[in-house]
Structure formats: C-alpha cells, structure tokens
C-alpha atoms as a PDB file:
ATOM      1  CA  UNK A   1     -51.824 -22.248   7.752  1.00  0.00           C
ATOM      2  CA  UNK A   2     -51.002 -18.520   7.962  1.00  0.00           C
ATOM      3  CA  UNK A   3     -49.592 -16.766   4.783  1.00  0.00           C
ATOM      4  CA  UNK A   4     -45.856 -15.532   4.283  1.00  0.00           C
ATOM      5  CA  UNK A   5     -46.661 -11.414   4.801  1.00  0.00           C
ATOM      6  CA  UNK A   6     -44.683 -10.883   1.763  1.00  0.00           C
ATOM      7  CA  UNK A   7     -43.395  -7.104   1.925  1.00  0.00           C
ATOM      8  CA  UNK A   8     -43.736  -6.487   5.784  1.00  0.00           C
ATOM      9  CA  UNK A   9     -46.723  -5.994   8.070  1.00  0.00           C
ATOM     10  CA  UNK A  10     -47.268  -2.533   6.716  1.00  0.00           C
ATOM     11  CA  UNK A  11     -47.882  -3.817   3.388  1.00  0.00           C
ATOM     12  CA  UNK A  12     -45.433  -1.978   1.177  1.00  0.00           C
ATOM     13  CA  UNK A  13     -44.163   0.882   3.323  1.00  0.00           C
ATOM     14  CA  UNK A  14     -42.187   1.510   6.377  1.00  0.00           C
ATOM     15  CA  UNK A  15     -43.714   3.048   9.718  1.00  0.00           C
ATOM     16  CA  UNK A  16     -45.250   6.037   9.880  1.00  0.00           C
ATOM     17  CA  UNK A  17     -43.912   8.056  12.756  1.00  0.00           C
ATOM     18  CA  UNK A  18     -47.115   7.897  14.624  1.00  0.00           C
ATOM     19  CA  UNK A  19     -46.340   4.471  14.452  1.00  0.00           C
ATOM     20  CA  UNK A  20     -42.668   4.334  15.483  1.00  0.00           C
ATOM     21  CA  UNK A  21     -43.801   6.298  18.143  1.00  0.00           C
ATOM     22  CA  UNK A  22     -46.473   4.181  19.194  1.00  0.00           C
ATOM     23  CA  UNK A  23     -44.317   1.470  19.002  1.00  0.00           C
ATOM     24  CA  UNK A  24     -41.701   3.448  21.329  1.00  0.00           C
ATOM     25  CA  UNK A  25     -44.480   3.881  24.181  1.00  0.00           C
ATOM     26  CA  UNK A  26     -45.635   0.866  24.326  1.00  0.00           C
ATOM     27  CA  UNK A  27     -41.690  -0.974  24.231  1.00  0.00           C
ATOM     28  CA  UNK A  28     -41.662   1.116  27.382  1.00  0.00           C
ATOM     29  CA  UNK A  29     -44.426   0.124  28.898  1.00  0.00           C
ATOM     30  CA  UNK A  30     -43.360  -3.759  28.503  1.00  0.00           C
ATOM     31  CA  UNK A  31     -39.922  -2.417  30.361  1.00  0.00           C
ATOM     32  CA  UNK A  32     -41.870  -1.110  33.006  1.00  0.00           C
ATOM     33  CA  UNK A  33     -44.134  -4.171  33.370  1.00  0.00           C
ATOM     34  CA  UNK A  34     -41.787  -6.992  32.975  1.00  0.00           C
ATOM     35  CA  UNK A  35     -41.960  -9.036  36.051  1.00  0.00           C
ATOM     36  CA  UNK A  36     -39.512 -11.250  38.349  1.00  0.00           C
ATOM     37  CA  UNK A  37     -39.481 -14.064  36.195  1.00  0.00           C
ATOM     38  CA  UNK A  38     -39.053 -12.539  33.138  1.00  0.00           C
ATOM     39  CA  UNK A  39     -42.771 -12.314  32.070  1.00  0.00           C
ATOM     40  CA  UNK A  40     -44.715  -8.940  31.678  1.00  0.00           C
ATOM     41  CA  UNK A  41     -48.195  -7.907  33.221  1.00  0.00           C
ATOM     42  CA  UNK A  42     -50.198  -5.193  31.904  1.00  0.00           C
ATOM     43  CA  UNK A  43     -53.649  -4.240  33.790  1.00  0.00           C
ATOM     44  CA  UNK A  44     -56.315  -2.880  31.741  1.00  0.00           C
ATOM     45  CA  UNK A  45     -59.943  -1.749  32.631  1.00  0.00           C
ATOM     46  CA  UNK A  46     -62.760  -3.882  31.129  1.00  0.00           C
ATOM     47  CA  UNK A  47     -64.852  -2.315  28.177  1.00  0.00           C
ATOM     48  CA  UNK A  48     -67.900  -4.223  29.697  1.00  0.00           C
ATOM     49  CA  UNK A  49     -67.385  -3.532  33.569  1.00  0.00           C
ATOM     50  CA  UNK A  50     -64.849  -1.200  33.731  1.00  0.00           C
ATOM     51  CA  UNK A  51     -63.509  -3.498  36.377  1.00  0.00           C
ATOM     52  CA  UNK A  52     -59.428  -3.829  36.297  1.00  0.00           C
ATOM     53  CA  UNK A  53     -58.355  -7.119  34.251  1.00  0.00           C
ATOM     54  CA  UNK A  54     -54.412  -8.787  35.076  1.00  0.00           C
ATOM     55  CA  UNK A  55     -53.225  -9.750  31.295  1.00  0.00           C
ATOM     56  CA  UNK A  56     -50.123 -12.235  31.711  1.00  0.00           C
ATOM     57  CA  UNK A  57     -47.624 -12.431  29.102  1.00  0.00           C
ATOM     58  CA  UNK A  58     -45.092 -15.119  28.793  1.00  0.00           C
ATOM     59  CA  UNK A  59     -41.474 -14.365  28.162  1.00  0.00           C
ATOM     60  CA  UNK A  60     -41.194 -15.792  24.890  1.00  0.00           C
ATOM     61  CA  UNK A  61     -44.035 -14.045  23.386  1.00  0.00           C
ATOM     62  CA  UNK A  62     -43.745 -11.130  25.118  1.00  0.00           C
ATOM     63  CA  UNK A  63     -39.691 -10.624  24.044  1.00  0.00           C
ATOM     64  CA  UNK A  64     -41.247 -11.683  20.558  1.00  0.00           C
ATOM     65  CA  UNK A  65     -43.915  -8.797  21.198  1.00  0.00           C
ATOM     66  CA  UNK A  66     -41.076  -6.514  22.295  1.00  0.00           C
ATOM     67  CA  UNK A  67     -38.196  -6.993  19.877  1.00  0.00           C
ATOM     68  CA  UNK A  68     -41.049  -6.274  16.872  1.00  0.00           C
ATOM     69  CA  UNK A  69     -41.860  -2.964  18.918  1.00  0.00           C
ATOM     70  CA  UNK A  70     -38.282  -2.375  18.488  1.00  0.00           C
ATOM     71  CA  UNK A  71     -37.750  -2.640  15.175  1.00  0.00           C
ATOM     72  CA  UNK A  72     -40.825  -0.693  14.511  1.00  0.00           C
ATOM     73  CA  UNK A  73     -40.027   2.419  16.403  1.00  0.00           C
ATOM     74  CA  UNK A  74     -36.512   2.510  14.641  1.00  0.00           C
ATOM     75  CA  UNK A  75     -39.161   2.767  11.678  1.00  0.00           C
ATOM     76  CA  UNK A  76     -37.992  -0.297  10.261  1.00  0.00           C
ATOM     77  CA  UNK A  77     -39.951  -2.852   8.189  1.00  0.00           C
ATOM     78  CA  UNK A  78     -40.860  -5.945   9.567  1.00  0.00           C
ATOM     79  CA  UNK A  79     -41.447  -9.518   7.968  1.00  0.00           C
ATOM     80  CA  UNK A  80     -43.335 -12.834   9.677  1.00  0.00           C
ATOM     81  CA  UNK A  81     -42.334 -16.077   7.970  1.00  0.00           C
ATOM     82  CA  UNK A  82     -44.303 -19.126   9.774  1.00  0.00           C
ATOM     83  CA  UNK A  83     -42.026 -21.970  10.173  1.00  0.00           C
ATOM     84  CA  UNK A  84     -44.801 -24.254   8.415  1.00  0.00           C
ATOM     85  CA  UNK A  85     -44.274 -21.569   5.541  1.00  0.00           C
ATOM     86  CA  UNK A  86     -43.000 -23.005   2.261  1.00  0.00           C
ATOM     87  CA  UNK A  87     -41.085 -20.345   0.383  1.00  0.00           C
ATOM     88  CA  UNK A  88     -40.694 -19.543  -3.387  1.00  0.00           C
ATOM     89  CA  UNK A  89     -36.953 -19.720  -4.072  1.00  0.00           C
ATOM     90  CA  UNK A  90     -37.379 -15.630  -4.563  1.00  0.00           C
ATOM     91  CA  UNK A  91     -39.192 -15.414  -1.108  1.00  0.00           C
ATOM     92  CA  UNK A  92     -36.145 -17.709   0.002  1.00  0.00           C
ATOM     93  CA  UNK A  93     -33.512 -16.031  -1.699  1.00  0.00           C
ATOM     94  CA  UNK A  94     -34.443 -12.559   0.082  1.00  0.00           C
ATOM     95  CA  UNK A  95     -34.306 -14.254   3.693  1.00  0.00           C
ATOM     96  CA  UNK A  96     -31.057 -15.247   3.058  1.00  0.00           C
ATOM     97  CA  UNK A  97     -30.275 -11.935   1.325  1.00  0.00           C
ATOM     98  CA  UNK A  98     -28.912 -14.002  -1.471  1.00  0.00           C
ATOM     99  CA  UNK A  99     -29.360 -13.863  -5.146  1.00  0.00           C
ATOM    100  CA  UNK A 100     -31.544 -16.391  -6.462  1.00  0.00           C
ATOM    101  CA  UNK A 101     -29.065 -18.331  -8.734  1.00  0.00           C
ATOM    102  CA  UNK A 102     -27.402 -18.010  -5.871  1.00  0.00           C
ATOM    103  CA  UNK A 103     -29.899 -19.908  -3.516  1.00  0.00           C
ATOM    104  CA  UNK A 104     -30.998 -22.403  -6.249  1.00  0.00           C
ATOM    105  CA  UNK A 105     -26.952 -23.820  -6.501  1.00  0.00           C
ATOM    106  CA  UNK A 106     -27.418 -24.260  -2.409  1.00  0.00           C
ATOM    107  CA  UNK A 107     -29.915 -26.296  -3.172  1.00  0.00           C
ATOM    108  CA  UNK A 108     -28.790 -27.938  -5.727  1.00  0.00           C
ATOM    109  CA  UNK A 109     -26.011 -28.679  -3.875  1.00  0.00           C
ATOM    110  CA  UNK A 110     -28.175 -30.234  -1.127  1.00  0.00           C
ATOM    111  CA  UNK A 111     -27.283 -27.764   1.367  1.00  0.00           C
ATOM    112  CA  UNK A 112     -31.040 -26.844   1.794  1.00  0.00           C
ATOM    113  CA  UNK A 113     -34.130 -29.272   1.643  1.00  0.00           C
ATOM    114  CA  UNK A 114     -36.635 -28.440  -1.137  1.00  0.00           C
ATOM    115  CA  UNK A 115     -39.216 -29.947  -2.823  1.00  0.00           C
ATOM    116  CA  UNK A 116     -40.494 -29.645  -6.107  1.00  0.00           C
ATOM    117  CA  UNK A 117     -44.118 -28.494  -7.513  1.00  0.00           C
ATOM    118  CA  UNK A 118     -44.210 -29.202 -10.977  1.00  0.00           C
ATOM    119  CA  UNK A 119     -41.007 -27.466 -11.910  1.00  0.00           C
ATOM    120  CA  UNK A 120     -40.951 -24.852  -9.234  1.00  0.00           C
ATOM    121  CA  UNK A 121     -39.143 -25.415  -6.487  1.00  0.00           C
ATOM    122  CA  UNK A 122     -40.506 -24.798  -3.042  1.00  0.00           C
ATOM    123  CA  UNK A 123     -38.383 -24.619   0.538  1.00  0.00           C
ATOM    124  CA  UNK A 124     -39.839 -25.201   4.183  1.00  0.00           C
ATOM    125  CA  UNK A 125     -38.929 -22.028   6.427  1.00  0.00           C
ATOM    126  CA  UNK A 126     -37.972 -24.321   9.148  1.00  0.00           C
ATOM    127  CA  UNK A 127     -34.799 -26.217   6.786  1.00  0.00           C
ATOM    128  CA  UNK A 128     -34.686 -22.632   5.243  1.00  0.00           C
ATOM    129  CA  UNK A 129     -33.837 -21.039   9.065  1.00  0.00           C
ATOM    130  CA  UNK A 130     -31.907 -24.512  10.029  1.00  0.00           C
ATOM    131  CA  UNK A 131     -29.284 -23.418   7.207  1.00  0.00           C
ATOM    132  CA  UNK A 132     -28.883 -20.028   8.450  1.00  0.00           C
ATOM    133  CA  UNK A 133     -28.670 -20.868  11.884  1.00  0.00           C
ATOM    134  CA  UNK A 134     -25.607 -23.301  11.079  1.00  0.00           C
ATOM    135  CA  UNK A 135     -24.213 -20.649   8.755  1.00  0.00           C
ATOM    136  CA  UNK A 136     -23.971 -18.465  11.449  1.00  0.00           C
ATOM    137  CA  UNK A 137     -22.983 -20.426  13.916  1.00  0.00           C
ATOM    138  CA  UNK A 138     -19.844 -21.296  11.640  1.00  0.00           C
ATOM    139  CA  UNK A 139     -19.223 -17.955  10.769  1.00  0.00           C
ATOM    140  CA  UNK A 140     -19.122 -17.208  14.768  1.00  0.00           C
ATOM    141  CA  UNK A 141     -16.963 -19.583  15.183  1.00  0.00           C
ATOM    142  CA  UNK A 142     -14.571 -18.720  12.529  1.00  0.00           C
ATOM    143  CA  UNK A 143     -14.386 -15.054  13.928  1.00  0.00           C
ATOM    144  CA  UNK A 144     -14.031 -16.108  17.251  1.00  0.00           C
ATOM    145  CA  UNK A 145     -10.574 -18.061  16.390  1.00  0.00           C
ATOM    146  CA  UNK A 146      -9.219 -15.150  14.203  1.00  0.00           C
ATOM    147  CA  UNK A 147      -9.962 -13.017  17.273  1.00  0.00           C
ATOM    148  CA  UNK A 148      -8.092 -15.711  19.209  1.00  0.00           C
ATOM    149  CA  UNK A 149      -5.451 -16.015  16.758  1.00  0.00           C
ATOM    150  CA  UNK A 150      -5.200 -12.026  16.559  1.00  0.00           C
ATOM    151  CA  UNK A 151      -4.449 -12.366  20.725  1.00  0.00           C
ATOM    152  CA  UNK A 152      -2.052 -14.677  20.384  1.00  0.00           C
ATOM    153  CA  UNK A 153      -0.340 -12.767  17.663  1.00  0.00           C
ATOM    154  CA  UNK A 154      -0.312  -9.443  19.645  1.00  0.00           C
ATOM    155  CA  UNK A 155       1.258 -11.315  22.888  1.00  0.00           C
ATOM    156  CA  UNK A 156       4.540 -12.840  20.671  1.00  0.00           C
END
C-alpha cells in the first residue's frame, strides 16, 4: 500500500517557480492535446530509436494529471491521500481542516468510521472522504434554498 505523503509532494515546501512554471507549460500542453473524447495524446520520440511513440491518456487520469499541474503552477502545495490510507486522527483532522478534539467528538459521535489500534484511533480515507462528500453536499443544498428563499423574498 502506498504511504500518506504527509506534508505535500515537495516534502516540506511549496513550488519553486521553476516548478510552477514547469507545471504551467506542461497544463498547456495537455490543453493543446486533449482529444475528441475527452482524452489527451502526447507524441514523444523514443530514447532507443528515436522513432515517434503515441502516449494515450485517459480522461480521468489525465484531468487528475492536469488539475495537480494546476495547483502547482499557482505554487500551491499539494497532498495524495490513497483511499486504502488509514489516517491518524491528526492526519484526519487536517483533511477536514478541523481541530482534532474536534474530529475525535465526530467520531465519537459515529459520524465517521474508525477503528482502534491499541488506544489510538485510526480512520480509512475512503469513510474519511464519504463524510466530507455528504457534508458538502448538505451544505450545497442548504445554500441553494437560502438562494431560493432570497429570490422569492426579492419578488414579494
């Protein structure tokens, strides 16, 4: 299983502007090279033969590949959390951008899945990104009826 990359995949710093400008060329590239059906194609010569290679890259990965190039060239920091990853209620807590006490009541509360390793308590990224993803979902919904409720207020 791959390990949480704790502070970002930098290590501990953001990126350097060689990099966010790296990053920025090759974003536009992708734009350049994204195909019909949403996919991107890049042709490269061979180190061996020099001959041209086709490289095919899904949509998924490459809009994965392509929102990280994004972040990066607005020299932003960057963090990779494998949904087989189990979190530390700190590593948790800073996903969520919640305190810790914070988190561990959540859980408490059964709002999250956990599990326990001797006393420490551990949290699957996938239950950890399920909770968010409902959380936001409510909170969109919420704003979407005070915007609603705002319209119908302004027409009376």
């Amino acid at each position: 299983m791959m390990a949480l990359l704790q502070a970002s995949i930098f290590g501990d710093r953001l990126p350097t502007q060689v990099e966010q400008d790296d990053a920025t060329r090759l974003k536009r590239i992708m734009d350049i090279t994204r195909g019909r059906g949403g996919g991107y194609r890049f042709c490269f010569s061979a180190l061996d033969t020099k001959e041209p290679q086709e490289v095919h890259i899904d949509v998924a990965l490459g809009d994965a590949l392509r929102a990280f190039l994004e972040i990066v060239s607005r020299g932003q920091s960057v963090q990779i959390v494998p949904i087989e990853a189990e979190l530390s209620t700190k590593q948790a807590a800073a996903i969520l951008n919640v305190s810790r006490p914070f988190l561990i009541k959540l859980l408490e509360a059964q709002e999250i899945a956990y599990r326990l390793v001797g006393r420490h308590r551990r949290v699957k990224a996938a239950d950890l990104f399920e909770y968010k993803q409902k959380q936001d979902s409510s909170r969109n919904e919420i704003l979407c009826q005070m915007l609603a409720d705002d319209e119908q207020e302004d027409q009376i």
